[in-house]
PDB file of N, CA and C in Angstrom:
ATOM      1  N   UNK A   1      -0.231 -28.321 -19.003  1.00  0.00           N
ATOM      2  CA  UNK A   1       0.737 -27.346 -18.589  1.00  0.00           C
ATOM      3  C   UNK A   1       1.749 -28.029 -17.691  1.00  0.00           C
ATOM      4  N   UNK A   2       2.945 -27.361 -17.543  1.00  0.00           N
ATOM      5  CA  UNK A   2       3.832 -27.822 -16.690  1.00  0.00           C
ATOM      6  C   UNK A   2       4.774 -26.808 -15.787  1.00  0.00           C
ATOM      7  N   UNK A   3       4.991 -26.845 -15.105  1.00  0.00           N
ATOM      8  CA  UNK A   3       5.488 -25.946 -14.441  1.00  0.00           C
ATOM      9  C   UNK A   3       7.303 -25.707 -14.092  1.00  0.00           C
ATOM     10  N   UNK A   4       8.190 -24.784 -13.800  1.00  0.00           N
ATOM     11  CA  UNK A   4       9.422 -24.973 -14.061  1.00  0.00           C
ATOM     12  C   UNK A   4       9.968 -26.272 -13.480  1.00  0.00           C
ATOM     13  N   UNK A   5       9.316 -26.908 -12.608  1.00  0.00           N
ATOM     14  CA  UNK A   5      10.034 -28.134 -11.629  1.00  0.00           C
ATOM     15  C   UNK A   5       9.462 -29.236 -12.489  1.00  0.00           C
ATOM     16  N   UNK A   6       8.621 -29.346 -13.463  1.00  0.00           N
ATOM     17  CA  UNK A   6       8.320 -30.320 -14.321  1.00  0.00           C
ATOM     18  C   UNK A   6       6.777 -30.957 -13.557  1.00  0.00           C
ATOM     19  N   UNK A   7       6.434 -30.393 -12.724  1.00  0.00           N
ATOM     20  CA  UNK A   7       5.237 -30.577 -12.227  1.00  0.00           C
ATOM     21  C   UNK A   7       4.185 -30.395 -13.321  1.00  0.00           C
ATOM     22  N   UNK A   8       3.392 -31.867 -13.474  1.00  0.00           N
ATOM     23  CA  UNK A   8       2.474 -31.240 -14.808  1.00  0.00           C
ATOM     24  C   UNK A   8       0.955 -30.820 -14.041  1.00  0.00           C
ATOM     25  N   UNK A   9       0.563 -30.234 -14.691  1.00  0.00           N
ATOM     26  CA  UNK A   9      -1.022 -29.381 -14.284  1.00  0.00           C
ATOM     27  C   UNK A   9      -1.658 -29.609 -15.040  1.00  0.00           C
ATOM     28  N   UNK A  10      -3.230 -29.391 -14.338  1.00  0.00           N
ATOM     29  CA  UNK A  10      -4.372 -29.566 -15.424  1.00  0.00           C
ATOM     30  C   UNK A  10      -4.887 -28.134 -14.773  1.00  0.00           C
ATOM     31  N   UNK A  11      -5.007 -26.835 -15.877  1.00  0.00           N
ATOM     32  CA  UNK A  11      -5.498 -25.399 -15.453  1.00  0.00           C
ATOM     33  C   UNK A  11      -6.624 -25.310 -16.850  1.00  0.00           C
ATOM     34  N   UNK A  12      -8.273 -24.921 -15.882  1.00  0.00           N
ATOM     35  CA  UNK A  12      -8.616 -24.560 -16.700  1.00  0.00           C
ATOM     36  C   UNK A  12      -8.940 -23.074 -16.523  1.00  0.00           C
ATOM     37  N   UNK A  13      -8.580 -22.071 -17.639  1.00  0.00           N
ATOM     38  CA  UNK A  13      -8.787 -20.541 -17.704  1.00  0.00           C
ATOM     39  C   UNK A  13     -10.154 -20.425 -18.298  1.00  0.00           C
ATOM     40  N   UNK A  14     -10.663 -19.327 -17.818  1.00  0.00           N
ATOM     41  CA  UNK A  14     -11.954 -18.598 -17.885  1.00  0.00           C
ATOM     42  C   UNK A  14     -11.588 -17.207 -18.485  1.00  0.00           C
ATOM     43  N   UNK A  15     -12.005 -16.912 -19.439  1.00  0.00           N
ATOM     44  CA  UNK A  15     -11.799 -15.681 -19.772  1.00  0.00           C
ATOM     45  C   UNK A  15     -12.896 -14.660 -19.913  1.00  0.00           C
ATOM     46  N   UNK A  16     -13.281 -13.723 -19.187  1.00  0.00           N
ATOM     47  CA  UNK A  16     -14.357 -12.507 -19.697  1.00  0.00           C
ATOM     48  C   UNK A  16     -14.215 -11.380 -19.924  1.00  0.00           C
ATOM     49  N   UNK A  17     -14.922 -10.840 -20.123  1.00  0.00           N
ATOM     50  CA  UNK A  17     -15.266  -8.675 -20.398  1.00  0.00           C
ATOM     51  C   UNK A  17     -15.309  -8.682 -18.932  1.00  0.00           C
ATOM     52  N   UNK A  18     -14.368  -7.676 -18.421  1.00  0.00           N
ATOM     53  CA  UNK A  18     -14.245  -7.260 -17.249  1.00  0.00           C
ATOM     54  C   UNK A  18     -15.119  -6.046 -16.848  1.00  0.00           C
ATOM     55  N   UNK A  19     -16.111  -6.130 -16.082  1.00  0.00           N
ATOM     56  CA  UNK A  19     -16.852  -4.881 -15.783  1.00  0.00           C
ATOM     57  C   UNK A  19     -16.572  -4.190 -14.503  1.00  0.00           C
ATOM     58  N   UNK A  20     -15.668  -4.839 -13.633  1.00  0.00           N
ATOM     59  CA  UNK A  20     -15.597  -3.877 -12.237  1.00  0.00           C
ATOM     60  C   UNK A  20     -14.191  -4.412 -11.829  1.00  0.00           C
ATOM     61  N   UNK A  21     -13.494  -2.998 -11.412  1.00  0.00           N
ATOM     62  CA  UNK A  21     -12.144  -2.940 -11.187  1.00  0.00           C
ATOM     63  C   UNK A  21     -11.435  -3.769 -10.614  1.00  0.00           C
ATOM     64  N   UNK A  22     -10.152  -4.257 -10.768  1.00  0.00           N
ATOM     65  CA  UNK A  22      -9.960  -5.095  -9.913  1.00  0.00           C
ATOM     66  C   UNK A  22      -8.667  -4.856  -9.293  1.00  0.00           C
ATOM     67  N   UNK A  23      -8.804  -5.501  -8.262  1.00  0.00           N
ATOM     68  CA  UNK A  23      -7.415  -4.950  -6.927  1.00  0.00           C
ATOM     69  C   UNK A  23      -5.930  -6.173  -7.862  1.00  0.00           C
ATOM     70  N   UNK A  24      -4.785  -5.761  -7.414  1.00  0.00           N
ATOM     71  CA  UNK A  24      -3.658  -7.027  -7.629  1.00  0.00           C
ATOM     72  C   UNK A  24      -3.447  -7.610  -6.000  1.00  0.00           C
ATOM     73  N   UNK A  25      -3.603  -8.125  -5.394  1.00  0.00           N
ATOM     74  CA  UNK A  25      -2.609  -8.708  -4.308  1.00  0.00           C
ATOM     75  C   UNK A  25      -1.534  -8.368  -4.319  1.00  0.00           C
ATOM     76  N   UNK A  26      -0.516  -9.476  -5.426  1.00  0.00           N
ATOM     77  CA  UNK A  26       0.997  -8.521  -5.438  1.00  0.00           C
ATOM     78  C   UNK A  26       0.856  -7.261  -5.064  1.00  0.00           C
ATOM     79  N   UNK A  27       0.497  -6.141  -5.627  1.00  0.00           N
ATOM     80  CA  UNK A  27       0.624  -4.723  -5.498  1.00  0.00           C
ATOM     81  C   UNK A  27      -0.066  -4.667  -3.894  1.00  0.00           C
ATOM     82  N   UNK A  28      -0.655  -4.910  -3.519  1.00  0.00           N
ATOM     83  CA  UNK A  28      -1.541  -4.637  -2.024  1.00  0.00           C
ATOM     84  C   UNK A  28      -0.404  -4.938  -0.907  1.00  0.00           C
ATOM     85  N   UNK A  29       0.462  -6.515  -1.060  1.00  0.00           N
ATOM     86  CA  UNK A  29       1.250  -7.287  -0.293  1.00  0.00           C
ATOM     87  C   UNK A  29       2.438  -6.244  -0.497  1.00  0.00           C
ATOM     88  N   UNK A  30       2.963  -5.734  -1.243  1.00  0.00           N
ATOM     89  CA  UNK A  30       4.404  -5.191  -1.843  1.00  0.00           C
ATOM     90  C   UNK A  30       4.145  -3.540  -1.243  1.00  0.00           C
ATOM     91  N   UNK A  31       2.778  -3.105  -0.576  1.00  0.00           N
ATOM     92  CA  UNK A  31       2.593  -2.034  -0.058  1.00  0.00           C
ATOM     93  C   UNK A  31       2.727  -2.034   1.574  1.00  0.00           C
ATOM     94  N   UNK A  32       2.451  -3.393   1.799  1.00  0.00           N
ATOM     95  CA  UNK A  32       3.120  -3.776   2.864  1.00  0.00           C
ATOM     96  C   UNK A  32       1.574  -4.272   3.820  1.00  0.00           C
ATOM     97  N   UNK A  33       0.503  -4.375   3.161  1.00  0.00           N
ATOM     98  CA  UNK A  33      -1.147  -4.909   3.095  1.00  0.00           C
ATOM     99  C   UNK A  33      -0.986  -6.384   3.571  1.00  0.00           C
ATOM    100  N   UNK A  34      -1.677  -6.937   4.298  1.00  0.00           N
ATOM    101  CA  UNK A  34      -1.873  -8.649   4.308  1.00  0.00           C
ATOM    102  C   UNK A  34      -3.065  -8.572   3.684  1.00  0.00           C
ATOM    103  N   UNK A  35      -3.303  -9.947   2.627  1.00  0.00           N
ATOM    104  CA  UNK A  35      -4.558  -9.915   2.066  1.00  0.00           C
ATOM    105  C   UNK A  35      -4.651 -11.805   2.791  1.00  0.00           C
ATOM    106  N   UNK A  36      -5.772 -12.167   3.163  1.00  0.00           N
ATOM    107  CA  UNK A  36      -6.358 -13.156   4.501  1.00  0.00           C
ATOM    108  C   UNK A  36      -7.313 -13.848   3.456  1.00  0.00           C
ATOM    109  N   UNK A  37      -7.336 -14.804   2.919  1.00  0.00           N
ATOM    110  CA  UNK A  37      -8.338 -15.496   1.862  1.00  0.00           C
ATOM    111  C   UNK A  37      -9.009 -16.308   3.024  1.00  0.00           C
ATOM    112  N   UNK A  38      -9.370 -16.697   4.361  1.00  0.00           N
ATOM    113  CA  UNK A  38      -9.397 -17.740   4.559  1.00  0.00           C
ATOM    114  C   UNK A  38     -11.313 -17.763   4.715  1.00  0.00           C
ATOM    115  N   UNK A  39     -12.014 -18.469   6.085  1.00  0.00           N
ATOM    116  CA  UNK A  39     -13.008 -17.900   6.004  1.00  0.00           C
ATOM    117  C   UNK A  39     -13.655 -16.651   6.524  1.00  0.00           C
ATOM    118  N   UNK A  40     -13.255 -15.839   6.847  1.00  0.00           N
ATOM    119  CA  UNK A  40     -13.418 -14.606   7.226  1.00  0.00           C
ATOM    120  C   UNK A  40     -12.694 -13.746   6.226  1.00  0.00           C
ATOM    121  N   UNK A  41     -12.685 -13.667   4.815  1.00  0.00           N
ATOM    122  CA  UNK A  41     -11.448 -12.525   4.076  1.00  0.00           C
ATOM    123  C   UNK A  41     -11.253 -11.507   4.010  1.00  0.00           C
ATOM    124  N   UNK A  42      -9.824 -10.613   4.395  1.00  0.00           N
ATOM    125  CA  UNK A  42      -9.623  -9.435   4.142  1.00  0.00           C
ATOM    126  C   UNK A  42      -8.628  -9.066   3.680  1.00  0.00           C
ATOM    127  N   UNK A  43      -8.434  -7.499   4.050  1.00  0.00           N
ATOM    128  CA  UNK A  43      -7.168  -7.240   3.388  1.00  0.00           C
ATOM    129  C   UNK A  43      -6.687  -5.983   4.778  1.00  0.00           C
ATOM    130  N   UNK A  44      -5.809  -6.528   5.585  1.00  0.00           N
ATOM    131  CA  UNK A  44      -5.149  -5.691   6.276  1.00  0.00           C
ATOM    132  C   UNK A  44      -4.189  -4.428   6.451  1.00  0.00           C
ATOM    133  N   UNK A  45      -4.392  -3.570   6.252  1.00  0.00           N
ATOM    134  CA  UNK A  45      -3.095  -2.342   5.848  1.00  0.00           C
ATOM    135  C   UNK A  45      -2.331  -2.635   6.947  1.00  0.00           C
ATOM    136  N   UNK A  46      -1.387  -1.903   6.455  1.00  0.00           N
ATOM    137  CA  UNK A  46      -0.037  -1.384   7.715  1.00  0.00           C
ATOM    138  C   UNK A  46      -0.558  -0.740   8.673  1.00  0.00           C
ATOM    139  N   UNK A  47      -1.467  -0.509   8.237  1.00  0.00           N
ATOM    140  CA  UNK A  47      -1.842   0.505  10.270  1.00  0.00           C
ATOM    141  C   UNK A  47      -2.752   0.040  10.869  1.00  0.00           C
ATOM    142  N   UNK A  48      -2.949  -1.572  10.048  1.00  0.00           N
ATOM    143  CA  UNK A  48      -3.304  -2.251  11.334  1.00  0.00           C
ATOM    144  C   UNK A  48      -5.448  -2.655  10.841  1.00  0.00           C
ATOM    145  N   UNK A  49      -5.990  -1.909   9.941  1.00  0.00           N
ATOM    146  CA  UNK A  49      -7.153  -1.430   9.688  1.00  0.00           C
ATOM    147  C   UNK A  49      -7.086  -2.612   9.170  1.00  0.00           C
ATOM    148  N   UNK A  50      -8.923  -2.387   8.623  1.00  0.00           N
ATOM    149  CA  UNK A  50      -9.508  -4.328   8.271  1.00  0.00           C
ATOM    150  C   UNK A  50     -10.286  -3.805   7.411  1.00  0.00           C
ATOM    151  N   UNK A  51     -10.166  -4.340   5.874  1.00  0.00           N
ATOM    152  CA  UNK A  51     -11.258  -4.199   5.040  1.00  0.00           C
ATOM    153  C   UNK A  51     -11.868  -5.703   4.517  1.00  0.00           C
ATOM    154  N   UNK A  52     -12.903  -5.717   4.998  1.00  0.00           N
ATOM    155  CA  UNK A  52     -13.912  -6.822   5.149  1.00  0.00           C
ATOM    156  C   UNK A  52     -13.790  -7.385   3.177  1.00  0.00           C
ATOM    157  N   UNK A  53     -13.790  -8.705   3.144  1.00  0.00           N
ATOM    158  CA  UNK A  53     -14.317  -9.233   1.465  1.00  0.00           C
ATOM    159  C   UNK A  53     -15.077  -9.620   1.818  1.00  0.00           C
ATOM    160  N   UNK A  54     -16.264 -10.253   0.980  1.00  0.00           N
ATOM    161  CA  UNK A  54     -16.770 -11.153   0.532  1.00  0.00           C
ATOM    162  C   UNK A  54     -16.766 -12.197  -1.222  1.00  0.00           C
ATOM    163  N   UNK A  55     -16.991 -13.161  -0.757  1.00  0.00           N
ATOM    164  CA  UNK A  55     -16.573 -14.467  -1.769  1.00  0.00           C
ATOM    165  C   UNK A  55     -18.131 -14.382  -2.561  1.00  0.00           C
ATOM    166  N   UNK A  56     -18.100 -14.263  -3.562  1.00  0.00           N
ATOM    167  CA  UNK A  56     -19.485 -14.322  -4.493  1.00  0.00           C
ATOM    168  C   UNK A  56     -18.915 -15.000  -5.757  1.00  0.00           C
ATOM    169  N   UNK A  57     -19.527 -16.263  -5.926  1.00  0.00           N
ATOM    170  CA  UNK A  57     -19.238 -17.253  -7.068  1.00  0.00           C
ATOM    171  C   UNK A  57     -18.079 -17.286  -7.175  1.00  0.00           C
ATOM    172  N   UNK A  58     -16.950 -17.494  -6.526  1.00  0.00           N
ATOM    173  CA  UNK A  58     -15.367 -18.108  -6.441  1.00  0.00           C
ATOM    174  C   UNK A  58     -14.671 -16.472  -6.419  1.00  0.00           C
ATOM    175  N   UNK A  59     -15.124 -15.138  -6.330  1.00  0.00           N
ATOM    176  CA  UNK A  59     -14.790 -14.228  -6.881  1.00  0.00           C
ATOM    177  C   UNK A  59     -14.759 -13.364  -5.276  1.00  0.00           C
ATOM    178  N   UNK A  60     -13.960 -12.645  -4.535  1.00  0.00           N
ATOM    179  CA  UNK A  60     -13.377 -11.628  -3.871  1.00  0.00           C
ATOM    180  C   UNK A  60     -13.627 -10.754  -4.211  1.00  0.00           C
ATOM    181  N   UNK A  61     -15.007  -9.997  -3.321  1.00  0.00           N
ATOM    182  CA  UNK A  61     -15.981  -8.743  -3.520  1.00  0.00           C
ATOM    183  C   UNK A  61     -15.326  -7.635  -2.549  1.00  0.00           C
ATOM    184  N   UNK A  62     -15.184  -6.500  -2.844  1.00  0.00           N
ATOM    185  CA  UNK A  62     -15.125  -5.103  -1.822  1.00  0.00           C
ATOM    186  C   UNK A  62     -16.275  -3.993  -2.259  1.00  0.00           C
ATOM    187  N   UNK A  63     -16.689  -3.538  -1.534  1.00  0.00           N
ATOM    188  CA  UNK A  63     -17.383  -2.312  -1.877  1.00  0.00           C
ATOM    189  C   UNK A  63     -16.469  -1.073  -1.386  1.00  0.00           C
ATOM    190  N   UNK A  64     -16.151  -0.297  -2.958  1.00  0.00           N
ATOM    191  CA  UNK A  64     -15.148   0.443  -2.363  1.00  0.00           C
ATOM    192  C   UNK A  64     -16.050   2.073  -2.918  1.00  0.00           C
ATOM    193  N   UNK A  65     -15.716   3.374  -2.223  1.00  0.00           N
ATOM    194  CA  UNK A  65     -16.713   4.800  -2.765  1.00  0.00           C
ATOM    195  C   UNK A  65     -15.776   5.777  -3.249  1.00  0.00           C
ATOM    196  N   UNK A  66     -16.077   6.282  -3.897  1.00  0.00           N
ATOM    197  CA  UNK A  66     -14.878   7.178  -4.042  1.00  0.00           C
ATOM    198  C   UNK A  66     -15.704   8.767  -3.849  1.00  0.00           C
ATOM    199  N   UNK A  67     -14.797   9.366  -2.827  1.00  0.00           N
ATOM    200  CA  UNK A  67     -14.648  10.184  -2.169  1.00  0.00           C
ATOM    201  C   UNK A  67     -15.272  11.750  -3.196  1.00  0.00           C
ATOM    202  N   UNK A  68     -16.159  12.637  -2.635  1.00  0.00           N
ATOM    203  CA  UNK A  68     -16.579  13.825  -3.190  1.00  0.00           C
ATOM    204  C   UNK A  68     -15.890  14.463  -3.220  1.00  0.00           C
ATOM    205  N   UNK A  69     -14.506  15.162  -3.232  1.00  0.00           N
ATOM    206  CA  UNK A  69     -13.329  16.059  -2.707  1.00  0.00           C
ATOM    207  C   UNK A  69     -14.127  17.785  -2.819  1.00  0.00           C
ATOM    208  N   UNK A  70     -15.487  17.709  -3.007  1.00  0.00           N
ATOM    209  CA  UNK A  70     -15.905  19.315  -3.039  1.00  0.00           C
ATOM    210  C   UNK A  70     -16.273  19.307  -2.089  1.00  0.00           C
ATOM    211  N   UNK A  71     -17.105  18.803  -1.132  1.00  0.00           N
ATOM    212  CA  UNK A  71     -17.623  18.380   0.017  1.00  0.00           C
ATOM    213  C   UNK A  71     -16.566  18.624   1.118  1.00  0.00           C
ATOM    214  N   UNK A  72     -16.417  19.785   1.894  1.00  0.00           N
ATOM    215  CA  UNK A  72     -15.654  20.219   3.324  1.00  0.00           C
ATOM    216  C   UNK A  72     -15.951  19.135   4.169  1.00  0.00           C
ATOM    217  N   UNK A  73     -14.994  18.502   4.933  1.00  0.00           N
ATOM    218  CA  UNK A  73     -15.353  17.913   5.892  1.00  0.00           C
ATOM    219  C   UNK A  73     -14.706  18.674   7.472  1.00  0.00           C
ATOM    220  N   UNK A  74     -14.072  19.736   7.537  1.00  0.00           N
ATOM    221  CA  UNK A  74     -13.534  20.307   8.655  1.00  0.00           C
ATOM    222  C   UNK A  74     -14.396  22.051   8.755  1.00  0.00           C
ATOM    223  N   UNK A  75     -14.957  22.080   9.334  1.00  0.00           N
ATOM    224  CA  UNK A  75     -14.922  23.742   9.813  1.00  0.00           C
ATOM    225  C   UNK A  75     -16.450  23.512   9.520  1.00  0.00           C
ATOM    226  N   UNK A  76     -16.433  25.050   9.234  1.00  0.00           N
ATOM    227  CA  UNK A  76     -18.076  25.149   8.616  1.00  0.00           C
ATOM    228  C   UNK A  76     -17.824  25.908   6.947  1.00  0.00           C
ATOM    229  N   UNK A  77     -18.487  25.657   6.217  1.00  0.00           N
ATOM    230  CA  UNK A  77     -17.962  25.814   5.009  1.00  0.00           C
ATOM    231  C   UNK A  77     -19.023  27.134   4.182  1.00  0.00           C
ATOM    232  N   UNK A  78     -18.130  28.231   3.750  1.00  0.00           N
ATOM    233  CA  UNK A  78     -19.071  29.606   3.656  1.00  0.00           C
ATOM    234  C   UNK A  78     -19.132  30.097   2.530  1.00  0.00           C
ATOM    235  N   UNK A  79     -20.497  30.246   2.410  1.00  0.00           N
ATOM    236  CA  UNK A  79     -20.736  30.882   0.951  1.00  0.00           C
ATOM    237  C   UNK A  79     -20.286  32.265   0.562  1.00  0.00           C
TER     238      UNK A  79
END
């Protein structure tokens, strides 16, 4: 491979069946997110908050939940 400045490369691609979702950076950074690869990795929002990664076999892990929206979380909730 070579790159627009004529820089030549040696890239090798891995290709698989994708089984669990995956985040873009671009899109995270362009939301206005820092994403931190270094040894501690995360991904910082704009307001400042810290979502912890972890690195498992070259690969950037989150455990992310998705939310019950039937489940009240304010008041007391009445039958």
């Amino acid at each position: 491979m070579m790159t627009n400045d004529g820089l030549d490369l040696k890239v090798t691609w891995q290709v698989t069946k994708v089984v669990k979702p995956l985040l873009s950076v671009s899109k995270l950074t362009l939301n206005g997110n820092a994403v931190i690869l270094d040894h501690y990795p995360r991904i910082v929002g704009r307001d400042g908050r810290t979502t912890w990664l972890r690195r498992i076999n070259g690969t950037y892990e989150v455990d992310l939940w998705i939310k019950d929206r039937t489940v009240s979380t304010k008041g007391f909730q009445r039958q």
